[in-house]
Protein backbone atom coordinates (compact mmCIF):
# COMPACT_ATOMS: atom_id res chain seq x y z
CA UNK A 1 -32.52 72.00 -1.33
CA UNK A 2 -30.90 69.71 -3.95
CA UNK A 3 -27.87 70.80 -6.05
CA UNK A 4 -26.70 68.91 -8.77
CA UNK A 5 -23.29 69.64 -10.46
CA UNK A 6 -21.49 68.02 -13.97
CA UNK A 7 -17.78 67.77 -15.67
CA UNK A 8 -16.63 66.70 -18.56
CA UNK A 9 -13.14 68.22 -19.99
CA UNK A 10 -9.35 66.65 -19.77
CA UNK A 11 -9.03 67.15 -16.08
CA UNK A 12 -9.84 64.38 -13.52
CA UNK A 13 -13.35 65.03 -12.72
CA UNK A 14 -13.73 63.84 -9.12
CA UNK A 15 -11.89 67.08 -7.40
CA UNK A 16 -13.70 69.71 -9.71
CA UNK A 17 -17.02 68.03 -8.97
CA UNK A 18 -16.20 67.70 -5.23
CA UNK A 19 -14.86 71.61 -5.11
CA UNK A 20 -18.19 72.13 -6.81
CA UNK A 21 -20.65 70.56 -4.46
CA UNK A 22 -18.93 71.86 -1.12
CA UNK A 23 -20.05 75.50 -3.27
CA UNK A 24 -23.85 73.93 -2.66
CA UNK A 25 -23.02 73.42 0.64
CA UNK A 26 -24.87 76.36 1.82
CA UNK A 27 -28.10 75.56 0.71
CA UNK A 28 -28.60 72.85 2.67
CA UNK A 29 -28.81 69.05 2.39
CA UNK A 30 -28.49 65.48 4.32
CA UNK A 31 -26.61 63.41 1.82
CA UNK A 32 -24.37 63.65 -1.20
CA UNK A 33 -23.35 61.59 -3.93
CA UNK A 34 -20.93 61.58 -7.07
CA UNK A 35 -20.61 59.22 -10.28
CA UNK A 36 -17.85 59.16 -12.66
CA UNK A 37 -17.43 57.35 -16.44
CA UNK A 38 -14.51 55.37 -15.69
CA UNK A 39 -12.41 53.09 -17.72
CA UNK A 40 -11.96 53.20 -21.24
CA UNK A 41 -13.49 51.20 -24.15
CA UNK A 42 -15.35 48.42 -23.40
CA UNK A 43 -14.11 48.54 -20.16
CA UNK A 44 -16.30 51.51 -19.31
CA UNK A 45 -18.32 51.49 -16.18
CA UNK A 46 -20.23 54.09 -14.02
CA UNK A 47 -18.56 54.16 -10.64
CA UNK A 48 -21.13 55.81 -7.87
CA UNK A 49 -20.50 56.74 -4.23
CA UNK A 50 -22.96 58.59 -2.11
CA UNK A 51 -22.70 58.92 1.41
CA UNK A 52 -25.45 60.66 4.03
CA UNK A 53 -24.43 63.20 5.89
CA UNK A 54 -21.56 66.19 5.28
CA UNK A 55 -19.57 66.09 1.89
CA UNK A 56 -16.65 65.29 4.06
CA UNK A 57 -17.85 61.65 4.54
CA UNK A 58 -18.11 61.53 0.99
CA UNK A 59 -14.58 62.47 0.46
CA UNK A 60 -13.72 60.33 3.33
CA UNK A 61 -15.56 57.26 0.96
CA UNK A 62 -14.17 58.51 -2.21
CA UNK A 63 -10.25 58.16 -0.63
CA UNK A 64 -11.05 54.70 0.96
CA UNK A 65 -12.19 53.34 -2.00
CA UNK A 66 -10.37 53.15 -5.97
CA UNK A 67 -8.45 56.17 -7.47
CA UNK A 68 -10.87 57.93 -9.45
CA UNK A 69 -9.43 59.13 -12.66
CA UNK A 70 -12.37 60.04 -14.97
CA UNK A 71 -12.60 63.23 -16.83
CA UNK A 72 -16.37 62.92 -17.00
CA UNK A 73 -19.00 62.74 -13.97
CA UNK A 74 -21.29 64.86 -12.02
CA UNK A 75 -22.58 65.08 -8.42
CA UNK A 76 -25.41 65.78 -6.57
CA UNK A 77 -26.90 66.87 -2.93
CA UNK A 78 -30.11 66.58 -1.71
């Protein structure tokens, strides 16, 4: 069953959204994902990871790859 989650406050939104989606975790999924507004200005992009499998590989992506600072994303399982 698919779980989608959001953020958007003064806090970095990666670890709330992550927190939130291993909550989901019961229901039962195969993949997750999370994208965050990052940058500021014109410089704004959408940075996305998603990763099959347990939110843990996700995490594992998320540390591998650029510090995520946004204070606005959301998340999803399915």
């Amino acid at each position: 069953m698919c779980g989608i989650v959001g953020y958007a406050g003064g806090r970095p939104a990666a670890p709330i959204i992550l927190r939130a989606l291993h909550d989901l975790e019961y229901r039962g999924y195969d993949s997750a994902g999370i994208a965050v507004l990052s940058g500021s200005g014109d410089g704004q992009h959408l940075a996305v990871t998603k990763r099959q499998g347990k939110i843990v590989n996700l995490e594992a992506a998320l540390a591998d790859g650029e510090p995520l600072d946004a204070t606005t994303g959301m998340g999803h399982t399915r």
